[in-house]
C-alpha atoms as a PDB file:
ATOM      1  CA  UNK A   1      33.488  12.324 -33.985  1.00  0.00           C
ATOM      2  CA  UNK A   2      33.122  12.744 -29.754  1.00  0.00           C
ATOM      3  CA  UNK A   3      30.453  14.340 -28.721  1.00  0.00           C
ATOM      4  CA  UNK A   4      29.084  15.824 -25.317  1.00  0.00           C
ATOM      5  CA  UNK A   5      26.254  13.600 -25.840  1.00  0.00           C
ATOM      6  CA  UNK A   6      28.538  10.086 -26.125  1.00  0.00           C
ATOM      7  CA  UNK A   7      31.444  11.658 -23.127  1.00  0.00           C
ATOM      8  CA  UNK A   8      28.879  10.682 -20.059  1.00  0.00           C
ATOM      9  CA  UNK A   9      29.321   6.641 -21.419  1.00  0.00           C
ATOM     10  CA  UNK A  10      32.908   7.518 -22.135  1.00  0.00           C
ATOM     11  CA  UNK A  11      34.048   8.675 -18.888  1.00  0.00           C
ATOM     12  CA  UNK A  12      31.974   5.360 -17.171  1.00  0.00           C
ATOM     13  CA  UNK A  13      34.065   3.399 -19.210  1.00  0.00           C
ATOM     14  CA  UNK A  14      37.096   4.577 -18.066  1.00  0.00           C
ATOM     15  CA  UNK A  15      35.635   4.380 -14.385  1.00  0.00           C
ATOM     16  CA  UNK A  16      35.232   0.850 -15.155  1.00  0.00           C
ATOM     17  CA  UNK A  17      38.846   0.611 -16.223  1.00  0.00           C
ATOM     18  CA  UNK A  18      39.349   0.824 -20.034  1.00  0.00           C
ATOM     19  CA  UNK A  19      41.584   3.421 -21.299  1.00  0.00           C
ATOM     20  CA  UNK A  20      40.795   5.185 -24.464  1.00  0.00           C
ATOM     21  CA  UNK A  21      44.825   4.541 -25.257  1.00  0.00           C
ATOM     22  CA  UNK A  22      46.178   0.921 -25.874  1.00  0.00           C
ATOM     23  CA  UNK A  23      50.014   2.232 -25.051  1.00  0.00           C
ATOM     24  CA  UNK A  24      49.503   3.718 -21.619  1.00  0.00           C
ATOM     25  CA  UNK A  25      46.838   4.409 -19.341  1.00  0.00           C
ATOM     26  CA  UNK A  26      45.173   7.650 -19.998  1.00  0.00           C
ATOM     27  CA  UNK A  27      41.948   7.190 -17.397  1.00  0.00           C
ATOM     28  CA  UNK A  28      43.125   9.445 -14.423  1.00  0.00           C
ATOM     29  CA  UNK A  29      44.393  12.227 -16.823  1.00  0.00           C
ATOM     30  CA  UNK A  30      41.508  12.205 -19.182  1.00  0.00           C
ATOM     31  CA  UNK A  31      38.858  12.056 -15.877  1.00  0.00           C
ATOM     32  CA  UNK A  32      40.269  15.231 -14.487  1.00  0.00           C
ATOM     33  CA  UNK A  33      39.992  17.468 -18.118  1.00  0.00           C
ATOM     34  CA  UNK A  34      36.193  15.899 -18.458  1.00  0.00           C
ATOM     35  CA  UNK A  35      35.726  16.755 -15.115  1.00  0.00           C
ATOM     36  CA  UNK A  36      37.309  20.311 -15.673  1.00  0.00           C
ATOM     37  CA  UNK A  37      35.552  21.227 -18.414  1.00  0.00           C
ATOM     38  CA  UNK A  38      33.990  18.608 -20.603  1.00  0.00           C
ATOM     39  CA  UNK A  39      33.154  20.742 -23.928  1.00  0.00           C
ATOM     40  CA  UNK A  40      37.429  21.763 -23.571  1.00  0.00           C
ATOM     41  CA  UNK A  41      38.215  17.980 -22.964  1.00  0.00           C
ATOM     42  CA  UNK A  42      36.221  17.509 -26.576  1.00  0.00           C
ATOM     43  CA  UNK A  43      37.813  19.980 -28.123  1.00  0.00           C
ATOM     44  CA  UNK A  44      41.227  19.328 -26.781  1.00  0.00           C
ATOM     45  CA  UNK A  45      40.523  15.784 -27.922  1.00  0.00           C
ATOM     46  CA  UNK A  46      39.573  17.169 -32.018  1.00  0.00           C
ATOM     47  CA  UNK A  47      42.454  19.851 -31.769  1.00  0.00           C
ATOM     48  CA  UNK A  48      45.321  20.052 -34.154  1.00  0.00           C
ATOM     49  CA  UNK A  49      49.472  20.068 -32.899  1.00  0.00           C
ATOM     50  CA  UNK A  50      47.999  19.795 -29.158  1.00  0.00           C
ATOM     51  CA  UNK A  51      50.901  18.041 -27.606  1.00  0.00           C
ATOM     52  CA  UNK A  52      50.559  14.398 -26.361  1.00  0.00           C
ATOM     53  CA  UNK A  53      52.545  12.547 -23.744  1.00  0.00           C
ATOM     54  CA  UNK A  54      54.180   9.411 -24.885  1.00  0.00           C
ATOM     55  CA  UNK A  55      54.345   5.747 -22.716  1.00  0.00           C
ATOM     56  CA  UNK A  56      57.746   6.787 -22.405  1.00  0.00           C
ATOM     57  CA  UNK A  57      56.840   9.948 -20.745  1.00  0.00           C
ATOM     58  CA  UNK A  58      58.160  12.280 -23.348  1.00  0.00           C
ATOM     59  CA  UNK A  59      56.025  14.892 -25.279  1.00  0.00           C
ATOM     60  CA  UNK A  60      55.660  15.087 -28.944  1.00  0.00           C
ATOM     61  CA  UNK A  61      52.700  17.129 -31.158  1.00  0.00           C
ATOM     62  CA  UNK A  62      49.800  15.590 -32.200  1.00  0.00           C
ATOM     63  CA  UNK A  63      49.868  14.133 -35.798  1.00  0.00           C
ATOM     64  CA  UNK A  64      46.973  15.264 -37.692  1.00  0.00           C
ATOM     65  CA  UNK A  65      44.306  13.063 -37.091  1.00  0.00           C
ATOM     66  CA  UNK A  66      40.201  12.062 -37.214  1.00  0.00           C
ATOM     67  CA  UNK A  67      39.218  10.302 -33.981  1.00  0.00           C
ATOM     68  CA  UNK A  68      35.781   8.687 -33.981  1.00  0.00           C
ATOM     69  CA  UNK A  69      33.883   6.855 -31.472  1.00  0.00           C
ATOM     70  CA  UNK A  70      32.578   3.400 -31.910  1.00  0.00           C
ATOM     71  CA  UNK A  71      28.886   3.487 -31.594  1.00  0.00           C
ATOM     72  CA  UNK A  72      26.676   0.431 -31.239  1.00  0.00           C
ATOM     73  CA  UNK A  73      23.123   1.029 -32.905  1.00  0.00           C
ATOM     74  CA  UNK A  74      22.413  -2.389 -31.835  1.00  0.00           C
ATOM     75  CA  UNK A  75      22.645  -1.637 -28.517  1.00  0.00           C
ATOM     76  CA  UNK A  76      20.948   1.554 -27.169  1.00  0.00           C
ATOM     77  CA  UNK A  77      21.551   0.911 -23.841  1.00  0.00           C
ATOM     78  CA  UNK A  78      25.177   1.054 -24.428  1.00  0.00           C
ATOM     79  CA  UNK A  79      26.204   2.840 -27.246  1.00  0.00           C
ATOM     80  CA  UNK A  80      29.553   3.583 -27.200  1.00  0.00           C
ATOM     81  CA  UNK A  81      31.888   0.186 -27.317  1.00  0.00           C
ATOM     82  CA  UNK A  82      35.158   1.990 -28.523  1.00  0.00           C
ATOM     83  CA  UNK A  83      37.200   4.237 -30.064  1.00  0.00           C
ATOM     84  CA  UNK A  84      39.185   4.185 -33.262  1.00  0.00           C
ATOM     85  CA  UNK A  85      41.851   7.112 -35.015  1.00  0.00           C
ATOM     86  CA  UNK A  86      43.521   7.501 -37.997  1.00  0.00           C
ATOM     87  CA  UNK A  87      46.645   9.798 -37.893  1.00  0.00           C
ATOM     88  CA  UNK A  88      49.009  10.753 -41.096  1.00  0.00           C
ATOM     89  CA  UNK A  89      51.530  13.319 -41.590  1.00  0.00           C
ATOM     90  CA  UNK A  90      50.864  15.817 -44.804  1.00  0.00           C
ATOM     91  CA  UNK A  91      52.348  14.652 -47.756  1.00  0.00           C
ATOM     92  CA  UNK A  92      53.286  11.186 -46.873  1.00  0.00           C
ATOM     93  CA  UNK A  93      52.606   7.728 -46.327  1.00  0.00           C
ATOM     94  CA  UNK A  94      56.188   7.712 -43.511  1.00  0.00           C
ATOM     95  CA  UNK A  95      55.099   7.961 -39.668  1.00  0.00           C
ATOM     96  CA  UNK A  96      57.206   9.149 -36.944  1.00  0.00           C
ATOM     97  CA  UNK A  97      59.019   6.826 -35.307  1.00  0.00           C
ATOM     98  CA  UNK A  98      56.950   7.150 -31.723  1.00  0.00           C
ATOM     99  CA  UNK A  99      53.908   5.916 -34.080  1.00  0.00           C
ATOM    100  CA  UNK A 100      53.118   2.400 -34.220  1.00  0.00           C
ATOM    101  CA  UNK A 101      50.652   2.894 -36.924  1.00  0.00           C
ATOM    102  CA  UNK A 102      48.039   5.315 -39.290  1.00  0.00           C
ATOM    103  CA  UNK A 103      45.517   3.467 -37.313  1.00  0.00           C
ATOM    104  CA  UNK A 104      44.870   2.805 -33.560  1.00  0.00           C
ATOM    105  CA  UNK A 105      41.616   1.466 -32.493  1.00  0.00           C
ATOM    106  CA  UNK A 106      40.032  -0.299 -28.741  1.00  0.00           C
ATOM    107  CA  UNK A 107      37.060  -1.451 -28.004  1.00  0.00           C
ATOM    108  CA  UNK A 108      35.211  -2.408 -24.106  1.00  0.00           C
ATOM    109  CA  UNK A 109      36.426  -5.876 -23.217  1.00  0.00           C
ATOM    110  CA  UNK A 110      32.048  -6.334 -22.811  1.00  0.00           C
ATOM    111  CA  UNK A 111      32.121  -5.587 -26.749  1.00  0.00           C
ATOM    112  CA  UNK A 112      34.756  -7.641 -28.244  1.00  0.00           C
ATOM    113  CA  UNK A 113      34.342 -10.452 -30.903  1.00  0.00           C
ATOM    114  CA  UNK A 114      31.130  -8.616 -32.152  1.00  0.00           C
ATOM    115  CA  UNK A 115      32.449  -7.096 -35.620  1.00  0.00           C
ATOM    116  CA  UNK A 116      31.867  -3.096 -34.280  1.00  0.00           C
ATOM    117  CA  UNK A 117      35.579  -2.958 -34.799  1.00  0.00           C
ATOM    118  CA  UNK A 118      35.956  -4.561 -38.264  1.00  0.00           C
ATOM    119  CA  UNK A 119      33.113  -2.331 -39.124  1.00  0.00           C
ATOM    120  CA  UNK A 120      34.993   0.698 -37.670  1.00  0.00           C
ATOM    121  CA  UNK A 121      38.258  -0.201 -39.687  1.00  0.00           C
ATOM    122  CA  UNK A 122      36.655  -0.476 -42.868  1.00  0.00           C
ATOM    123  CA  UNK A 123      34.725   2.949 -42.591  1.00  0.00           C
ATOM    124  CA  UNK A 124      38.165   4.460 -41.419  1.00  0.00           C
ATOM    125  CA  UNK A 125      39.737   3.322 -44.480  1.00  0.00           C
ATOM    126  CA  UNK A 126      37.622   5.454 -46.256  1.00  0.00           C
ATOM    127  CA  UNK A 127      38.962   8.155 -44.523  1.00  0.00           C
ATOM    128  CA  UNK A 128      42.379   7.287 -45.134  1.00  0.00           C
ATOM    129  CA  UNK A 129      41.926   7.276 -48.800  1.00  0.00           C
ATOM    130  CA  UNK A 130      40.071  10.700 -48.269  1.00  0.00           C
ATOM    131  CA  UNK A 131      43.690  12.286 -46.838  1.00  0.00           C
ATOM    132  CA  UNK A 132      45.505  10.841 -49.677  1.00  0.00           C
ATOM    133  CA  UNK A 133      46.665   8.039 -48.548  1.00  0.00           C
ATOM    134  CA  UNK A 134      47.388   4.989 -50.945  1.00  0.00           C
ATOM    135  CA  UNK A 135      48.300   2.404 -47.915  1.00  0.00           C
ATOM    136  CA  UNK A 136      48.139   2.201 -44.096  1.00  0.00           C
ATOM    137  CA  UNK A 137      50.060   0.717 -41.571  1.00  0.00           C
ATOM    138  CA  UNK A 138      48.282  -1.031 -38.447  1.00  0.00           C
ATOM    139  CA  UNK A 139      50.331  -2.594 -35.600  1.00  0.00           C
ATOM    140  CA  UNK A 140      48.696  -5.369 -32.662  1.00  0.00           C
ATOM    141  CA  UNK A 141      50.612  -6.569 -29.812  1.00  0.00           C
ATOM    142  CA  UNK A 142      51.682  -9.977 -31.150  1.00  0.00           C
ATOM    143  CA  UNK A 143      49.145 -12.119 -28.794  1.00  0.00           C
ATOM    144  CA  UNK A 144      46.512 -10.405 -29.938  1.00  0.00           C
ATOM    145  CA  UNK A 145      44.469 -12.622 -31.832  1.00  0.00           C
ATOM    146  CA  UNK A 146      41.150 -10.859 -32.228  1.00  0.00           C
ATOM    147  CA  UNK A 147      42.624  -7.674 -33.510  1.00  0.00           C
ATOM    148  CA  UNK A 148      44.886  -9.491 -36.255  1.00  0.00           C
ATOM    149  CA  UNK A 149      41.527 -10.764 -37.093  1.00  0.00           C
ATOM    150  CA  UNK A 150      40.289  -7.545 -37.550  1.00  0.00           C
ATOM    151  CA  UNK A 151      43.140  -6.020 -39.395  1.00  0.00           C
ATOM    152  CA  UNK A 152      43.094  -9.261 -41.336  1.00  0.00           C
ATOM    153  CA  UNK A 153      39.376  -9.031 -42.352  1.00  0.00           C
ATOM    154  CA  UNK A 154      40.128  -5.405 -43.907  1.00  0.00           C
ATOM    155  CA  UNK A 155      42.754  -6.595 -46.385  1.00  0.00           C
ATOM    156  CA  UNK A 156      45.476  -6.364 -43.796  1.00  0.00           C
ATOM    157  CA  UNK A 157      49.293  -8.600 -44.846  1.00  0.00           C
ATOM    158  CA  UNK A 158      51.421  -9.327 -41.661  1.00  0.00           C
ATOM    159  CA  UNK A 159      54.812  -7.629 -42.950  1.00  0.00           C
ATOM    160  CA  UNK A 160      56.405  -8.227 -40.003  1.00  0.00           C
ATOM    161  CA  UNK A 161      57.513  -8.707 -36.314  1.00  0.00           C
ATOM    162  CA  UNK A 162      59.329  -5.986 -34.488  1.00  0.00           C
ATOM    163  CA  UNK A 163      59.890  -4.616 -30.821  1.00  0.00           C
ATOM    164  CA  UNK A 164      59.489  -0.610 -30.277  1.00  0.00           C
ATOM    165  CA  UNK A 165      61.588  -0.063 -27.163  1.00  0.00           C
ATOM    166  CA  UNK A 166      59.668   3.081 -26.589  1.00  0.00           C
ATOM    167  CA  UNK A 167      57.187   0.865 -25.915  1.00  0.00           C
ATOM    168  CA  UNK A 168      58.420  -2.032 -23.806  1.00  0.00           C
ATOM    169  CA  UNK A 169      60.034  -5.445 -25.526  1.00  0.00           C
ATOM    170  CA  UNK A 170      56.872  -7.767 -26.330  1.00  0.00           C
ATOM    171  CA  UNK A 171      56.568  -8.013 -29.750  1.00  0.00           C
ATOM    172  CA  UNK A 172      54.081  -5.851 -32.007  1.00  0.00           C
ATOM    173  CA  UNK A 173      53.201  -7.682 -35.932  1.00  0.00           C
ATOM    174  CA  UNK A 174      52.996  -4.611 -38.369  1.00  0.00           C
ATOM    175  CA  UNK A 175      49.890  -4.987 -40.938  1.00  0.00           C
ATOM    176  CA  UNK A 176      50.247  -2.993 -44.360  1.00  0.00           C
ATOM    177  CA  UNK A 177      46.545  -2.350 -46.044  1.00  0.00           C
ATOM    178  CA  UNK A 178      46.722  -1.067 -49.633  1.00  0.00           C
ATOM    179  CA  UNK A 179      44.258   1.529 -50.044  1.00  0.00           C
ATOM    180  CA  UNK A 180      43.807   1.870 -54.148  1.00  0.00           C
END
């Protein structure tokens, strides 16, 4: 879960140029509600039906949803090396159609290849299961090879190719893991 004592490394990282959000760039609005107030910002990030703004621009509610930061305990210098949801709608496995995916995850470029976010997928899965879900979808951009490997590592079966206009038209691979 985000905490007050993780946003300081959070809000660096977005300095630096990562964004929190792999579908649009999030930095300059996110900066200005930390900046704001940071304990809102952390609530605002943990609250329920807040409304989101699309790549496209438009605005839809928030899907329920556990967000967790990535945490290194390897590295105590640097502790925070990602972030990683889950989102669901009550009472079925079906997403909206602005979602690529239950699961959405990034990691800093500086901590990539290092397992946090194989690590991060399995212990999410747990929380999947924990909502009720029996399966999960999980969507990459189609060059992205360390991410497949990832989903792959977890159990996750390529069930296919597909470009989400909403999005832009490079292709995305949808993953399916079974969660029983």
């Amino acid at each position: 879960m985000p905490s007050l004592a993780l946003l300081d490394a959070y809000a660096a990282a977005m300095r630096a140029g990562w964004s929190p959000n792999n579908s649009r760039d999030v930095t300059g609005e996110y900066l200005a509600r930390i900046d704001e107030d940071p304990g809102e910002f952390i609530a605002w990030l943990l609250r329920p039906g807040e409304m989101i703004r699309l790549a496209d621009g438009s605005e839809v509610r928030r899907l329920p949803d556990r967000l967790r930061w990535i945490v290194a305990l390897d590295q105590p210098g640097e502790p925070l090396v990602g972030t990683i949801g889950l989102r669901w709608q009550d009472g079925t496995a079906e997403l909206p159609e602005h979602v690529l995916g239950h699961i959405g995850y990034t990691v800093l470029p500086g901590h990539r290849g290092r397992g946090y976010a194989t690590a991060a997928l399995a212990l999410i899965l747990d929380e999947a299961r924990n909502v009720g879900l029996s399966q999960v979808e999980i969507v990459c951009d189609h060059d992205n090879h360390l991410s497949r490997r990832v989903i792959e590592k977890n159990g996750g079966v390529l069930t296919e190719t597909f470009v989400n206009p909403r999005y832009g038209d490079e292709p995305h691979l949808r993953f399916v893991i079974g969660l029983e």
